[in-house]
N, C-alpha and C. Protein backbone atom coordinates (compact mmCIF):
# COMPACT_ATOMS: atom_id res chain seq x y z
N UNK A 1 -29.32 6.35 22.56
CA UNK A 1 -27.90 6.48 22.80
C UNK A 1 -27.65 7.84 23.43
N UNK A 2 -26.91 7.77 24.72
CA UNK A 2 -26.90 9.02 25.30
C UNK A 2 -25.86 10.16 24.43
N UNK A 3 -25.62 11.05 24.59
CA UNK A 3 -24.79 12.08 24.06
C UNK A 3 -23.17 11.80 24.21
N UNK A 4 -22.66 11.50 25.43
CA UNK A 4 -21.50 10.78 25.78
C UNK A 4 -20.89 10.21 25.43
N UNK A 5 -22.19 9.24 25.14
CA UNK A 5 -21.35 7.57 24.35
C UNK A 5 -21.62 8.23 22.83
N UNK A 6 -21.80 8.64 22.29
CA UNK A 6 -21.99 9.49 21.19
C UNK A 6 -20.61 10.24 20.94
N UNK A 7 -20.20 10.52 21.70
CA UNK A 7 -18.88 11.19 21.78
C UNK A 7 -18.12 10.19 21.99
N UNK A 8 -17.61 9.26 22.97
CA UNK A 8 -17.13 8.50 23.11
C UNK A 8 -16.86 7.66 21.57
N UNK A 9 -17.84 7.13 21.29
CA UNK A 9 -17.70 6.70 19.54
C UNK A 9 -17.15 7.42 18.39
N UNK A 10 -17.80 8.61 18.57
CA UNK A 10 -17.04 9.33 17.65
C UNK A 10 -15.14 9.46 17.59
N UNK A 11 -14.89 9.65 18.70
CA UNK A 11 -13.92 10.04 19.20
C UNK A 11 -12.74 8.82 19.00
N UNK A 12 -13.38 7.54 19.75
CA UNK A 12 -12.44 6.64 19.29
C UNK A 12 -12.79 6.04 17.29
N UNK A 13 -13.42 6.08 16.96
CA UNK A 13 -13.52 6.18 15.48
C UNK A 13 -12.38 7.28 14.30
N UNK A 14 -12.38 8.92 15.40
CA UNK A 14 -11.30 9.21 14.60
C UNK A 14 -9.97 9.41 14.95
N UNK A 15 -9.67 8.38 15.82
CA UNK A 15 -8.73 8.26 16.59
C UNK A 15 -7.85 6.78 15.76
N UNK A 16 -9.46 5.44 15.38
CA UNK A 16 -8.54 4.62 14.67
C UNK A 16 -8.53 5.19 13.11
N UNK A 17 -8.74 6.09 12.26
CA UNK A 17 -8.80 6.41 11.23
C UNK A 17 -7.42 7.51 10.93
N UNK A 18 -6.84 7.81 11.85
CA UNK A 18 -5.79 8.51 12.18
C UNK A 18 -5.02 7.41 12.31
N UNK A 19 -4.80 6.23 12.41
CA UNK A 19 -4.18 5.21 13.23
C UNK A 19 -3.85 4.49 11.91
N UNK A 20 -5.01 4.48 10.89
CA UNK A 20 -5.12 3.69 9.86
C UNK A 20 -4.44 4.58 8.97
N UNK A 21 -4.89 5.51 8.47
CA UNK A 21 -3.69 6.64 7.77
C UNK A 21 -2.31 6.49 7.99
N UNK A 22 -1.70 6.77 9.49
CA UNK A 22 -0.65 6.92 9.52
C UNK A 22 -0.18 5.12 9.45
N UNK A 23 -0.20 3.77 9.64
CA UNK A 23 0.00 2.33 9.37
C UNK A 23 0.08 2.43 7.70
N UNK A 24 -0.55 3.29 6.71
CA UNK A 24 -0.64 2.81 5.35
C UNK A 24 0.51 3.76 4.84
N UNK A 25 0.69 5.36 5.33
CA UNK A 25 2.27 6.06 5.31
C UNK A 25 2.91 5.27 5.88
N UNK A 26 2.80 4.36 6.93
CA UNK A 26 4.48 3.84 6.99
C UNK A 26 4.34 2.21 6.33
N UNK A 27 3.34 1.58 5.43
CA UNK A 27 3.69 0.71 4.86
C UNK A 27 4.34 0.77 3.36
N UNK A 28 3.69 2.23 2.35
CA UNK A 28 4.55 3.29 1.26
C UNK A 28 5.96 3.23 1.99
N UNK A 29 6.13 4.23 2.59
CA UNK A 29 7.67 4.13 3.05
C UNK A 29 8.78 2.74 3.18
N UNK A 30 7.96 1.73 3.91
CA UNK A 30 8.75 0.73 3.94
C UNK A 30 8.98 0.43 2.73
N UNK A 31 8.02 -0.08 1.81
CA UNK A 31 7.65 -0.10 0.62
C UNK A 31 8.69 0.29 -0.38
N UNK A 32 9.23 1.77 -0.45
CA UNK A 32 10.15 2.09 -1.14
C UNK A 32 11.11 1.85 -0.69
N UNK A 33 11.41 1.50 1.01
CA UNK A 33 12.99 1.40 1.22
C UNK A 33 13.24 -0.31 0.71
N UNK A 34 12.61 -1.24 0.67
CA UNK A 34 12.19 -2.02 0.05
C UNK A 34 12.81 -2.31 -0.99
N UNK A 35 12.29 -1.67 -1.92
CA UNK A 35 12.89 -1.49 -3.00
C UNK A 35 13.82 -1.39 -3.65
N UNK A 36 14.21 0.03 -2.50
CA UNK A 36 15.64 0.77 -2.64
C UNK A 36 16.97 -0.53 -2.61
N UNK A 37 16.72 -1.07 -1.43
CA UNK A 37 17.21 -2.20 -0.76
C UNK A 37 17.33 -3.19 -1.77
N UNK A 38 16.34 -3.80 -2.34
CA UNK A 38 16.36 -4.66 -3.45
C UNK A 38 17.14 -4.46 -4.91
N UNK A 39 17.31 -2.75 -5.26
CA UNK A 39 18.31 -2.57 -5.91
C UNK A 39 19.87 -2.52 -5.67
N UNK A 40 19.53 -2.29 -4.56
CA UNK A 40 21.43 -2.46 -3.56
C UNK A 40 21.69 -3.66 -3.98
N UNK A 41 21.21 -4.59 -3.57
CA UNK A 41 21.52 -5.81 -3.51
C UNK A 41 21.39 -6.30 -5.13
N UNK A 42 20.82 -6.33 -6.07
CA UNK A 42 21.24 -6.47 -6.96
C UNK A 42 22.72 -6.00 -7.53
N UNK A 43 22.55 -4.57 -7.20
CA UNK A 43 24.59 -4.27 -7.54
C UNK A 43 25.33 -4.22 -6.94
N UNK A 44 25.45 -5.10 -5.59
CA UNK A 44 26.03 -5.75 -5.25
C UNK A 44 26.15 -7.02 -5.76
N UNK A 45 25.41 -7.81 -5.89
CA UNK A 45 25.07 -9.07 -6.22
C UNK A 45 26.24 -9.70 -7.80
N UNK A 46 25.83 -8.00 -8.67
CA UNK A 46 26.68 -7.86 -10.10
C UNK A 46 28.22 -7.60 -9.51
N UNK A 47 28.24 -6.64 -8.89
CA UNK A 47 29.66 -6.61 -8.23
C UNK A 47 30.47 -7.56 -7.83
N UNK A 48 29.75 -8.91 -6.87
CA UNK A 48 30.35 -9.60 -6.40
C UNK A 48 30.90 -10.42 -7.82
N UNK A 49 29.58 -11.04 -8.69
CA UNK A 49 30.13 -11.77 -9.82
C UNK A 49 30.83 -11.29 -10.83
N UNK A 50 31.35 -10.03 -11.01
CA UNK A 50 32.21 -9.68 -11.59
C UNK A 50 33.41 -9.58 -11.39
N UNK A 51 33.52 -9.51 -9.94
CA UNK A 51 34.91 -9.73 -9.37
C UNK A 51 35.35 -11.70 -9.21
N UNK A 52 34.44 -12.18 -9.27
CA UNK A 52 34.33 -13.72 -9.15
C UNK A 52 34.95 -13.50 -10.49
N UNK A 53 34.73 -13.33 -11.20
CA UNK A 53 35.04 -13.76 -13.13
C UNK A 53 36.01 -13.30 -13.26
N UNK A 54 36.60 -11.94 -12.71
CA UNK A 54 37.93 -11.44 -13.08
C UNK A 54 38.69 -12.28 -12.43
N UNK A 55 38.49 -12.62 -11.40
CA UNK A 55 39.56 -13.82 -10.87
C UNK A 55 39.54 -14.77 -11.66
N UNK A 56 38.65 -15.40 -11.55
CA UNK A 56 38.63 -16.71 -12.48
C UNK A 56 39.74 -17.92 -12.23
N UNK A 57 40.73 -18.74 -12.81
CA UNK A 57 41.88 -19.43 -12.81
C UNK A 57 42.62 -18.72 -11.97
N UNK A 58 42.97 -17.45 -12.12
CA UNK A 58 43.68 -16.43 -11.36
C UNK A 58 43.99 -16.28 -9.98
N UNK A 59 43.09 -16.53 -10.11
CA UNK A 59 42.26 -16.13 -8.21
C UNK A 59 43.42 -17.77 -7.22
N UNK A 60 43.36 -18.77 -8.03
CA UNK A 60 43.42 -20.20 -7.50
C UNK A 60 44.58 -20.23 -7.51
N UNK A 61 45.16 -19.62 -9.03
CA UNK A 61 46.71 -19.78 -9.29
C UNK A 61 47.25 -18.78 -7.84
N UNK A 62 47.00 -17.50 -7.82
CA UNK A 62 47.52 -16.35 -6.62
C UNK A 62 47.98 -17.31 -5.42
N UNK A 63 46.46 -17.83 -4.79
CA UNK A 63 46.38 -18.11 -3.56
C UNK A 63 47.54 -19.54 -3.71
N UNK A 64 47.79 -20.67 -4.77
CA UNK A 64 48.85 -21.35 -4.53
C UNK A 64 50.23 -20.66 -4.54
N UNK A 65 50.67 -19.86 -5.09
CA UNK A 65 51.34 -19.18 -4.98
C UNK A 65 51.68 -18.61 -3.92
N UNK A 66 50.59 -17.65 -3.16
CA UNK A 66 50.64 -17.13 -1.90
C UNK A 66 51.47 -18.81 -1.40
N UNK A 67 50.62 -19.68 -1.00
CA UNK A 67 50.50 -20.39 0.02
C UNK A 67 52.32 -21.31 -0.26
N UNK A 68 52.81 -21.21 -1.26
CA UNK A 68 53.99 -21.97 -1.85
C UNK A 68 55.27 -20.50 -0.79
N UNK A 69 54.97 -19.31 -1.01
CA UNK A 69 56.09 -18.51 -0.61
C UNK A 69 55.28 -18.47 0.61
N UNK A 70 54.45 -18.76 1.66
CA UNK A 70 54.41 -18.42 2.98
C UNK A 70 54.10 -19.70 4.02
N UNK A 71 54.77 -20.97 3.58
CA UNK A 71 54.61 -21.95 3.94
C UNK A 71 54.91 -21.96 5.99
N UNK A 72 54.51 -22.55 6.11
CA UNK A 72 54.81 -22.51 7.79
C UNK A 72 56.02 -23.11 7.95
N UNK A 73 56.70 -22.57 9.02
CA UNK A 73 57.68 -22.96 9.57
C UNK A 73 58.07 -24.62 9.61
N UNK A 74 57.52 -25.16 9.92
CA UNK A 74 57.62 -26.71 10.13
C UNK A 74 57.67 -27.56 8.75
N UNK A 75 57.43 -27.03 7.93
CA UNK A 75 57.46 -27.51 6.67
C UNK A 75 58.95 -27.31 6.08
């Protein structure tokens, strides 16, 4: 093996090992935003059904109501 290609190998070897390092830092990173993300959405998720429950009957009674005092014209 000449000296060259000796270099040549070397060279692209720590070129993909640099390549591979930095792919496994940005799969950690995703990783936690991930996460992060997955807890958002859980309290959201609680948020939404808690506001679902406080309405409850409420919510149905309002909107007939609304819809009884803002009837359209033609009616």
């Amino acid at each position: 093996m000449t000296e060259t290609r000796l270099n040549t190998l070397e060279e692209t070897l720590t070129h993909q090992e640099q390549q591979i390092s930095d792919l496994s830092e940005m799969l950690i990173a995703q990783g936690r935003e991930m996460a992060a993300m997955g807890k958002e959405i859980a309290k959201l998720k609680a948020k939404i059904e808690s506001h679902q429950e406080g309405a409850g009957d409420g919510g149905a009674a309002n909107a007939a109501d609304f819809a009884a005092q803002n009837k359209p014209p033609h009616w």
